[in-house]
Protein backbone atom coordinates (compact mmCIF):
# COMPACT_ATOMS: atom_id res chain seq x y z
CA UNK A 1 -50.94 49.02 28.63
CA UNK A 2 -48.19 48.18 30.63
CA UNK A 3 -44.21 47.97 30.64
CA UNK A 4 -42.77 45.91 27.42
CA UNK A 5 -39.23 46.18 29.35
CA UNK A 6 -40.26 43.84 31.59
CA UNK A 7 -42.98 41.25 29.94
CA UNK A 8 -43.73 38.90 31.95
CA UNK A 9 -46.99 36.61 32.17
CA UNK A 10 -47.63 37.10 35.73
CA UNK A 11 -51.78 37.23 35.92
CA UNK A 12 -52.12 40.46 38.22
CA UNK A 13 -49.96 42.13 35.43
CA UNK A 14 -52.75 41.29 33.00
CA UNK A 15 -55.40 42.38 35.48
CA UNK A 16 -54.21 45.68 36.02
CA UNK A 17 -53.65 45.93 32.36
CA UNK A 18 -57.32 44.81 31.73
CA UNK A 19 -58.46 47.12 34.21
CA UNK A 20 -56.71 50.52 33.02
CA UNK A 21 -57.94 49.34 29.61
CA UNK A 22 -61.53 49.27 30.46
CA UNK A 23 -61.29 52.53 32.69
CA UNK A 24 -59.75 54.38 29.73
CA UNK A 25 -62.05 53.12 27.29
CA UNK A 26 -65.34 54.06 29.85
CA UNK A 27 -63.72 57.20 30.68
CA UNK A 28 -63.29 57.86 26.55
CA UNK A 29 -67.04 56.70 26.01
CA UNK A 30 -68.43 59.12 29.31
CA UNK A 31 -66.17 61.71 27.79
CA UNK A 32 -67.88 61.66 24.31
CA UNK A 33 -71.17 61.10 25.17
CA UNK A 34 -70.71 64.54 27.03
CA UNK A 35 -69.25 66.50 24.15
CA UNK A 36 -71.89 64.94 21.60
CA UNK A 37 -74.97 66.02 24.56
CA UNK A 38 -73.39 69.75 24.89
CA UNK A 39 -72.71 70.00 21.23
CA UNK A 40 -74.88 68.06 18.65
CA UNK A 41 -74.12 70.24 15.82
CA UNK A 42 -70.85 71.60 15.97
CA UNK A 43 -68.88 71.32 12.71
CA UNK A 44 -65.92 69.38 14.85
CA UNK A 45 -68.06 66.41 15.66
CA UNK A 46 -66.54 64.27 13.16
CA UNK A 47 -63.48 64.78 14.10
CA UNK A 48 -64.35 63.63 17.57
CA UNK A 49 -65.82 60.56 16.33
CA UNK A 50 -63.12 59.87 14.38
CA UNK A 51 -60.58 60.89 17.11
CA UNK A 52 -62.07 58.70 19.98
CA UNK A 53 -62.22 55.66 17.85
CA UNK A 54 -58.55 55.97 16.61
CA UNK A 55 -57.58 56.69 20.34
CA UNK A 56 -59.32 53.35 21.26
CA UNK A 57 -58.13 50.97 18.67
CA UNK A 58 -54.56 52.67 19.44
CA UNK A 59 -55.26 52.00 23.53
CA UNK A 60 -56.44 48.24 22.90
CA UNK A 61 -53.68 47.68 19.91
CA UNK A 62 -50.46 49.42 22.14
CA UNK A 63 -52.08 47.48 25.56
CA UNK A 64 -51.95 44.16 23.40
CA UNK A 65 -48.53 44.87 21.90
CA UNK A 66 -47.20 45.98 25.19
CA UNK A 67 -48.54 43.08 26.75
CA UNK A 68 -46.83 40.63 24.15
CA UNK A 69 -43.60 42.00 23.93
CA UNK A 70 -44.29 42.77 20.63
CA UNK A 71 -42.97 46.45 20.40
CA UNK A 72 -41.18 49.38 22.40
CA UNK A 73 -42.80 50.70 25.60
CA UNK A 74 -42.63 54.63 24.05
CA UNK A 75 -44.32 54.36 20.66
CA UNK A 76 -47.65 53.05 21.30
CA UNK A 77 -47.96 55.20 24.05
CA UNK A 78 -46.91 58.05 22.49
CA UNK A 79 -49.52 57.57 19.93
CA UNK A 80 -52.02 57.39 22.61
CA UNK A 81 -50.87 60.85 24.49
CA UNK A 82 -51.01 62.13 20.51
CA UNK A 83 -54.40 61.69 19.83
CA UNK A 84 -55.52 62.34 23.42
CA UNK A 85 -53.76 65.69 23.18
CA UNK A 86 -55.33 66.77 19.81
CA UNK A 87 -59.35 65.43 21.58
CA UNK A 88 -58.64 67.30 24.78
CA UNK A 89 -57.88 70.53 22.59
CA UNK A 90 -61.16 69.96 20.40
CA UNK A 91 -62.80 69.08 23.66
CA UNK A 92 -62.14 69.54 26.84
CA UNK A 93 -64.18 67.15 28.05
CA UNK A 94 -62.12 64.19 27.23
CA UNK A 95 -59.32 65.72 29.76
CA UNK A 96 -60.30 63.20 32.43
CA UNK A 97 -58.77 59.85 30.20
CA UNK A 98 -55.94 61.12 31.44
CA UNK A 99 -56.40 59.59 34.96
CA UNK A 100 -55.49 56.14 33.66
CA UNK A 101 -53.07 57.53 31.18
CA UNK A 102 -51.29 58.88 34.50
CA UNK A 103 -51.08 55.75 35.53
CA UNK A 104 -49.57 54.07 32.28
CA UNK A 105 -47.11 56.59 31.73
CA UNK A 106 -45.73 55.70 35.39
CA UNK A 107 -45.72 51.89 34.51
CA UNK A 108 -44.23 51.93 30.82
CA UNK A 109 -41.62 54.41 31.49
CA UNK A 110 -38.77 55.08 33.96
CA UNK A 111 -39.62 57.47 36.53
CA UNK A 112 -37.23 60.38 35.22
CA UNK A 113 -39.38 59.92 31.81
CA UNK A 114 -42.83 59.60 33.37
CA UNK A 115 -42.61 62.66 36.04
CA UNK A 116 -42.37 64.95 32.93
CA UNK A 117 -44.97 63.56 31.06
CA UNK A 118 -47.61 62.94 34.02
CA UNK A 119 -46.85 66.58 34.64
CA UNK A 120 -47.50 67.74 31.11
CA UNK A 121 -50.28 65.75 31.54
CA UNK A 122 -51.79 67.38 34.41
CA UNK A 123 -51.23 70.61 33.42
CA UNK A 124 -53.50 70.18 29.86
CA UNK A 125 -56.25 68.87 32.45
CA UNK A 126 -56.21 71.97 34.10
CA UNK A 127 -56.23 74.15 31.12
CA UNK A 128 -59.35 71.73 29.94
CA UNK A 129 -61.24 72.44 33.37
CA UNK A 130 -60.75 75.88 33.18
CA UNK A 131 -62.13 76.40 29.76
CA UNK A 132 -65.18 73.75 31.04
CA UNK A 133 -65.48 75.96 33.82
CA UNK A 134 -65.20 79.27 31.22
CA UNK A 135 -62.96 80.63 33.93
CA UNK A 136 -60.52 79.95 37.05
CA UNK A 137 -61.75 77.56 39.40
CA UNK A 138 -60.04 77.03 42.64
CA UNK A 139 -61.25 73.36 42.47
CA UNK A 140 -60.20 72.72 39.17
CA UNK A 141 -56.82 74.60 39.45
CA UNK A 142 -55.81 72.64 42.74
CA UNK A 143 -57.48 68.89 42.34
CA UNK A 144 -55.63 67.57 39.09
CA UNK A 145 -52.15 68.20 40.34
CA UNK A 146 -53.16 66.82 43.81
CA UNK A 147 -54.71 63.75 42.17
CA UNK A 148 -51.54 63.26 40.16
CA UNK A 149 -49.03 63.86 43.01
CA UNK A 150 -51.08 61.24 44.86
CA UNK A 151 -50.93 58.93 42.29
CA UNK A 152 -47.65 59.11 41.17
CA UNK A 153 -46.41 59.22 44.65
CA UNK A 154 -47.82 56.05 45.98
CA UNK A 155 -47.12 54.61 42.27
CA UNK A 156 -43.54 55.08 42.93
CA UNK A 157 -43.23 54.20 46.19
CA UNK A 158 -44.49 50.47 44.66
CA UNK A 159 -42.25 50.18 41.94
CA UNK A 160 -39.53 50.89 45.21
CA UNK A 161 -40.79 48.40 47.33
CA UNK A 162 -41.62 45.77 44.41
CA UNK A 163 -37.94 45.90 42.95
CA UNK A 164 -36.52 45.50 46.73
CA UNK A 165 -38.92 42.48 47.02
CA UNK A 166 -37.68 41.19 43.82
CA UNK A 167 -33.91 41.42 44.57
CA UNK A 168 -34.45 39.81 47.79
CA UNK A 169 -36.20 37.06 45.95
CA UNK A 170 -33.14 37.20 43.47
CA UNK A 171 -30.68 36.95 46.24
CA UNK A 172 -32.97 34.45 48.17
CA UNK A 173 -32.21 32.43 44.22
CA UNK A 174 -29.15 32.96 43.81
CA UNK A 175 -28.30 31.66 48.24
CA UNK A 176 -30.33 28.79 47.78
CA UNK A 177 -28.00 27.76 44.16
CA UNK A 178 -25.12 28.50 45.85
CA UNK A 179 -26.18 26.34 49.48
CA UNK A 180 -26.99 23.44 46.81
CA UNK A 181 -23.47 23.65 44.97
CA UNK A 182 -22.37 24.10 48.44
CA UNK A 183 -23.87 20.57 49.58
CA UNK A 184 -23.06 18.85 46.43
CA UNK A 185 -19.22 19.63 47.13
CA UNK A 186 -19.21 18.49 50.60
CA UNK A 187 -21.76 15.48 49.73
CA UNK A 188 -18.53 14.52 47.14
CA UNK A 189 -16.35 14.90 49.75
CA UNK A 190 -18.08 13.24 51.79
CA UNK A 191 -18.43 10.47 49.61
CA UNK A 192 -14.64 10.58 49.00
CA UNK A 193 -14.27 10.23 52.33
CA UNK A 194 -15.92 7.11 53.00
CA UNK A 195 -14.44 5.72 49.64
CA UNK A 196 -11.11 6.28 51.21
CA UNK A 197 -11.97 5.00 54.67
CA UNK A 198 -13.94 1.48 52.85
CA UNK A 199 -10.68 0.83 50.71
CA UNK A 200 -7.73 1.74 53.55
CA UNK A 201 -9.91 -0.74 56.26
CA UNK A 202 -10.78 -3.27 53.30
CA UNK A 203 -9.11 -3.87 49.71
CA UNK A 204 -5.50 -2.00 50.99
CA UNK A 205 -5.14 -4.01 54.47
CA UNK A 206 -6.00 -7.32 53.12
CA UNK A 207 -3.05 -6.23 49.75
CA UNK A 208 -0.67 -5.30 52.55
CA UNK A 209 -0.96 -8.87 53.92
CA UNK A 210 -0.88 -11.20 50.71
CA UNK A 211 1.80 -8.84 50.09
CA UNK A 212 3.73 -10.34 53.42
CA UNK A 213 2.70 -13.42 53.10
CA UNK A 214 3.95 -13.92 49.56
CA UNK A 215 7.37 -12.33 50.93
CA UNK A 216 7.37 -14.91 53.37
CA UNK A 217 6.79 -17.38 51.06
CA UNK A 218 9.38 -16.41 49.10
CA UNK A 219 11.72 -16.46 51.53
CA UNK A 220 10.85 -20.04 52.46
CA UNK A 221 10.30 -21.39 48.85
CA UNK A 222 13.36 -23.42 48.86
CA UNK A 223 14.39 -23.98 52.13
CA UNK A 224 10.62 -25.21 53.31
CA UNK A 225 8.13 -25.51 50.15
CA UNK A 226 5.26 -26.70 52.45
CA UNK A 227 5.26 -23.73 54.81
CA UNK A 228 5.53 -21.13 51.54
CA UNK A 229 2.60 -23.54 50.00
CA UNK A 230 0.42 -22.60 53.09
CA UNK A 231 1.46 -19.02 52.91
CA UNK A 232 0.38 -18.71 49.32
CA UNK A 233 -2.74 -20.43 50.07
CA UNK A 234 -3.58 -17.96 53.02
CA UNK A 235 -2.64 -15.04 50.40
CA UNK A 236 -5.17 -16.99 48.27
CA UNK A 237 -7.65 -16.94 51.18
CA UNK A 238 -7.25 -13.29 51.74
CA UNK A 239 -7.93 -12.45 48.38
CA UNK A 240 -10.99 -14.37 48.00
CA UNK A 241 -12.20 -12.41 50.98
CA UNK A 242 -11.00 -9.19 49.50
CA UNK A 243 -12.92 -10.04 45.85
CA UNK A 244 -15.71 -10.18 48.41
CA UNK A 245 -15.09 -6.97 49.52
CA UNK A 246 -14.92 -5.09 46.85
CA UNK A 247 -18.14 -6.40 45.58
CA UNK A 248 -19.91 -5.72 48.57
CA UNK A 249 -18.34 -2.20 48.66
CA UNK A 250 -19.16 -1.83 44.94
CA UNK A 251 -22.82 -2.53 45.70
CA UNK A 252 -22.71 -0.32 49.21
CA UNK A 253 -23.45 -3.47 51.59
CA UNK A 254 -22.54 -4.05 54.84
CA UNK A 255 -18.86 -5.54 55.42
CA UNK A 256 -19.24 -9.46 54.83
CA UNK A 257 -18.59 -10.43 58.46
CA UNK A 258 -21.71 -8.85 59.47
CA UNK A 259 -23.81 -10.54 56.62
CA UNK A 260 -26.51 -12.95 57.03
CA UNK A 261 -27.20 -11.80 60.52
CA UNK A 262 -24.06 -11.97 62.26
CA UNK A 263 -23.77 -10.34 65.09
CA UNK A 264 -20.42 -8.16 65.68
CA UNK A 265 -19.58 -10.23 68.84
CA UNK A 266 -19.31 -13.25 66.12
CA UNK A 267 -17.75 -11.18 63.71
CA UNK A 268 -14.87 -9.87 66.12
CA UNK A 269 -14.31 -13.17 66.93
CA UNK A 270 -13.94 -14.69 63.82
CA UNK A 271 -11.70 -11.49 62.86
CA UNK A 272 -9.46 -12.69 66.24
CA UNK A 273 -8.86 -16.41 65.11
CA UNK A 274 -8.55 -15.41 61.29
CA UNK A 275 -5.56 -12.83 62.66
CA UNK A 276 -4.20 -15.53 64.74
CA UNK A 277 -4.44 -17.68 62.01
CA UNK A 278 -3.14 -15.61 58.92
CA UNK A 279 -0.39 -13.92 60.64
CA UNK A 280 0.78 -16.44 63.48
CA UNK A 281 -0.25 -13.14 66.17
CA UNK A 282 -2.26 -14.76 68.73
CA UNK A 283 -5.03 -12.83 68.87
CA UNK A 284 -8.07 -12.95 71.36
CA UNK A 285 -11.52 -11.71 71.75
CA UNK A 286 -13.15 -11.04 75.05
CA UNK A 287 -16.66 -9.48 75.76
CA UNK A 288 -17.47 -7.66 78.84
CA UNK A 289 -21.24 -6.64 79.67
CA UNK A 290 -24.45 -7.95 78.09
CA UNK A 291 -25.08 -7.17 74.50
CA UNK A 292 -27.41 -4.59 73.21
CA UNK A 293 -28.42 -4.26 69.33
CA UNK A 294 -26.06 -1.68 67.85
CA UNK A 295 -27.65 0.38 64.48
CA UNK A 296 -25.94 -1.19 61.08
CA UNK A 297 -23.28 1.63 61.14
CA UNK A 298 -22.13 1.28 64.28
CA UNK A 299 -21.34 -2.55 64.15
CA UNK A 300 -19.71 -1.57 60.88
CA UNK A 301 -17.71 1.24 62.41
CA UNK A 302 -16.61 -1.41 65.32
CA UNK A 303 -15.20 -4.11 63.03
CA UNK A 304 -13.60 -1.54 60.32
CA UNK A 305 -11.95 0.16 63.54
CA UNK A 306 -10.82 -3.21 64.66
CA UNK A 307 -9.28 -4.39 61.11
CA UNK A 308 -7.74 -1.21 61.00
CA UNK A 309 -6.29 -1.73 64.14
CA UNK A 310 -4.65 -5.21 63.78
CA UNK A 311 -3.81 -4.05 60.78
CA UNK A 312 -1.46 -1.21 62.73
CA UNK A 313 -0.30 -3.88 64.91
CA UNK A 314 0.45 -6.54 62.78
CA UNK A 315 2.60 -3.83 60.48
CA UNK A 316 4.13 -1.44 62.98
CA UNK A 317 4.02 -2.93 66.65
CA UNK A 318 6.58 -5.81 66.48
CA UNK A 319 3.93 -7.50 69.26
CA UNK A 320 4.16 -10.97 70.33
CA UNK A 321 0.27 -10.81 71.24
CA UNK A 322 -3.22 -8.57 70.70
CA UNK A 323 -6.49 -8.64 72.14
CA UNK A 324 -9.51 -7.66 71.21
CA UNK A 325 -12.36 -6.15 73.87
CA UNK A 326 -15.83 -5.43 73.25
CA UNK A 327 -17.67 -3.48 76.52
CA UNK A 328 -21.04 -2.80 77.24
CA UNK A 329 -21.00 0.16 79.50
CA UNK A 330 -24.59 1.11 80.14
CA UNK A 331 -24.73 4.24 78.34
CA UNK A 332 -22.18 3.26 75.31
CA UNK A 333 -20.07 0.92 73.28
CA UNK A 334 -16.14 0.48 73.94
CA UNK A 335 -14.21 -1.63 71.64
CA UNK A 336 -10.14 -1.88 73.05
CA UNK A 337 -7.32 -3.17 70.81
CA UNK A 338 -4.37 -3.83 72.94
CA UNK A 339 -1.24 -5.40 72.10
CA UNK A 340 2.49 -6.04 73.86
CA UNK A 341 4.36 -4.45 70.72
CA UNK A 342 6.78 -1.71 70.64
CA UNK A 343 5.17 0.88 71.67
CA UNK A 344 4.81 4.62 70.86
CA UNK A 345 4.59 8.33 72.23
CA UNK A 346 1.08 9.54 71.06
CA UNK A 347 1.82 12.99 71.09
CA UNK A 348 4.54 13.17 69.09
CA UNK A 349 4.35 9.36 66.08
CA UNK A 350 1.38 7.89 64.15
CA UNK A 351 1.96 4.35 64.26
CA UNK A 352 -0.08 4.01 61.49
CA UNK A 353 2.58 6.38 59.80
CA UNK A 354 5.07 3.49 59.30
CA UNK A 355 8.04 4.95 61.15
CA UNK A 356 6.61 8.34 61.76
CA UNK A 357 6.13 9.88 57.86
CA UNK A 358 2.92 11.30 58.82
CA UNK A 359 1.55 9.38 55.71
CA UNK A 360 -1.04 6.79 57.30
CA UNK A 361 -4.57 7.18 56.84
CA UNK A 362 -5.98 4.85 59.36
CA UNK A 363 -6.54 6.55 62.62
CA UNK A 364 -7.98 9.88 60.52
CA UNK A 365 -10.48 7.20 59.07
CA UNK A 366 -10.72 5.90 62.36
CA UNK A 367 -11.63 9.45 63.97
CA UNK A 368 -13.33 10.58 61.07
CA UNK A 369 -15.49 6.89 61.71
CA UNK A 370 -16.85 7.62 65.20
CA UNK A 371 -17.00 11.40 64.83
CA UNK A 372 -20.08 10.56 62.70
CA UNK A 373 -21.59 8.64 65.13
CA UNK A 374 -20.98 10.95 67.83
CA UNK A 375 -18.16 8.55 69.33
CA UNK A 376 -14.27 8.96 70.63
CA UNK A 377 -10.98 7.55 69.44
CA UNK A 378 -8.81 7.75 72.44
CA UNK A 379 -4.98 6.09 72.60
CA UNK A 380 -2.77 4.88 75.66
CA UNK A 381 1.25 4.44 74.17
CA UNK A 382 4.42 3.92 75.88
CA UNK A 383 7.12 3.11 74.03
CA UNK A 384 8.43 -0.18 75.18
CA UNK A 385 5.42 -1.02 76.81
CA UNK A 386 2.66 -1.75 74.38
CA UNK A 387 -0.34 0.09 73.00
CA UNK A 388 -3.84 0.19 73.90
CA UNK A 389 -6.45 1.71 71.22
CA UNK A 390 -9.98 2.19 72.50
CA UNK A 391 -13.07 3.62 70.44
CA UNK A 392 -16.20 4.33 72.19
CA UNK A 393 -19.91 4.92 70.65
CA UNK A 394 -22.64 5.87 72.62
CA UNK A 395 -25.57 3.04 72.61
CA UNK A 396 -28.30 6.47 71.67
CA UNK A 397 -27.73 8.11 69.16
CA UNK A 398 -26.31 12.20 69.44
């Protein structure tokens, strides 16, 4: 039999079960193959017969039930102890089934239950041996309680050590469900992240500037309908390229300038003359160094950086003209952004704030951008004297 308050199909529970069942049973046969040797024709034999076979069925019916889950841990084994009880006092022989009785008292019940009992039970072994022995044996006074201290003793001491394994396995659970929730939040966030950094560098700078050059088209509707004709057709242009965008963003591509290929010398260049070209900053592009391949995210970093940065000046800077500077220093990537504009003190104005609100979310995306890739964001402001934005990646990856 074994303990119904905890069923459970784990195999070595049904071993051990298995095994106590076939030790009791051989025990029970041993037992009465003894009495009926030592006493063929005492009027109790019956009795004994009948006893052992009850006590057998009741063994293999609780140990099934048990097993199951299909009843309380204390009936069937009370039944059990009852029947062995009334053999042992019939005869004394049968006082060794207790050993694996011992044994399922200490698995079925709590300890506080099963001292008692496994004590009870040791105590009606030594009254059997001492009427086998037809007196008091040293041996048979001293051996049952030792066997039974033994056993219960290192029985215990299992149980101890098996429910401290289990609540470390528990805890080990319940860590590893809580690390996973853990990295599902930061994976969202994560995720928001990037959504925020794809749609400030992407759908929100290319709205800012149909937004200006609708305003300007406005403005010049009457006095100059040509000029606001080409304005709304360079809105038109940038929205087309923002339609493209968004699907490209929607399906998780690379940014359409680096499509097909392109390199992101070519696609800093055509960013340059589209500037120049959209919104009338001259804008140039200058390499320094040889090229090396740069991984996907990288380039995509570079050009984002560089949108985001035009962007700023186009907005903010009040410049008259920008450059843009990709280097090749050995060891790592610089891009530089410079314009003439207005100017700021670093320390103390975003410029991507729009007049200093603390609001802007491009150089955080910009940071947040290279910080991934194991790069820098560093900026050189004065006010009145221009601004100078430089982002550096190293070529190996950190």
């Amino acid at each position: 039999m074994q303990d119904l308050s905890r069923p459970t199909a784990d195999p070595d529970a049904g071993r051990l079960a298995a095994v106590l069942d076939s030790a009791f049973l051989l025990l029970l046969a041993a037992s009465l193959a003894r009495y009926l040797t030592h006493h063929p024709g005492n009027p109790a034999v019956p009795w004994v017969l009948g006893l052992s076979g009850a006590l057998a069925a009741a063994q293999l019916t609780g140990s099934r039930l048990l097993r199951t889950g299909a009843g309380r841990a204390l009936g069937p084994l009370a039944v059990v102890v009852g029947l062995w009880v009334v053999l042992v006092l019939l005869a004394p022989s049968f006082a060794w089934c207790a050993v694996p009785l011992v044994y399922t008292a200490l698995r079925a019940l709590p300890a506080r239950a099963a001292i008692p009992l496994v004590a009870a039970l040791t105590a009606l072994v030594v009254v059997a041996q001492a009427r086998l022995a037809h007196g008091l044996d040293p041996i048979a006074l001293l051996v049952p309680p030792a066997v039974a201290a033994l056993a219960g003793a290192v029985f215990l001491y299992m149980e101890r050590q098996s429910a401290r394994q289990q609540a470390l396995i528990d805890d080990l659970v319940r860590t590893r469900r809580e690390l996973a929730a853990t990295e599902r939040r930061e994976g969202t966030l994560a995720e928001r992240e990037r959504l925020a950094m794809e749609i400030h560098d992407t759908l929100a700078q290319g709205l800012s500037s149909q937004r200006m050059l609708l305003q300007a088209a406005d403005r010049t509707w009457d006095a100059d309908p040509s000029t606001a004709r080409a304005h709304v057709r360079t809105a038109g242009a940038v929205a087309a390229r923002n339609l493209a965008e968004a699907r490209r963003f929607v399906h998780d591509l690379a940014p359409a300038e680096l499509a097909d290929g392109r390199t992101l010398e070519h696609a800093l260049r055509a960013l340059a003359d589209r500037e120049s070209a959209e919104s009338g900053l001259p804008v140039r592009f200058h390499l320094d160094g040889t090229p090396v391949p740069l991984p996907a995210a990288a380039q995509a970093a570079l050009l984002r950086i560089a949108q985001g940065a035009l962007a700023n000046v186009r907005e903010h800077a009040d410049a008259s003209a920008a450059a843009i500077t990709l280097s090749y220093l050995g060891d790592q990537a610089v891009l530089d952004i410079a314009d003439d504009g207005l100017g700021f003190t670093p320390a103390g104005r975003d410029p991507d704030a729009g007049g200093g609100t603390g609001r802007g979310h491009g150089l955080p995306a910009m940071r947040a951008r290279l910080r991934q890739l194991g790069g820098t964001l560093t900026i050189e402001s004065t006010p009145g004297e221009g601004t100078v934005l430089s982002a550096a990646i190293p070529l190996e990856a950190p």
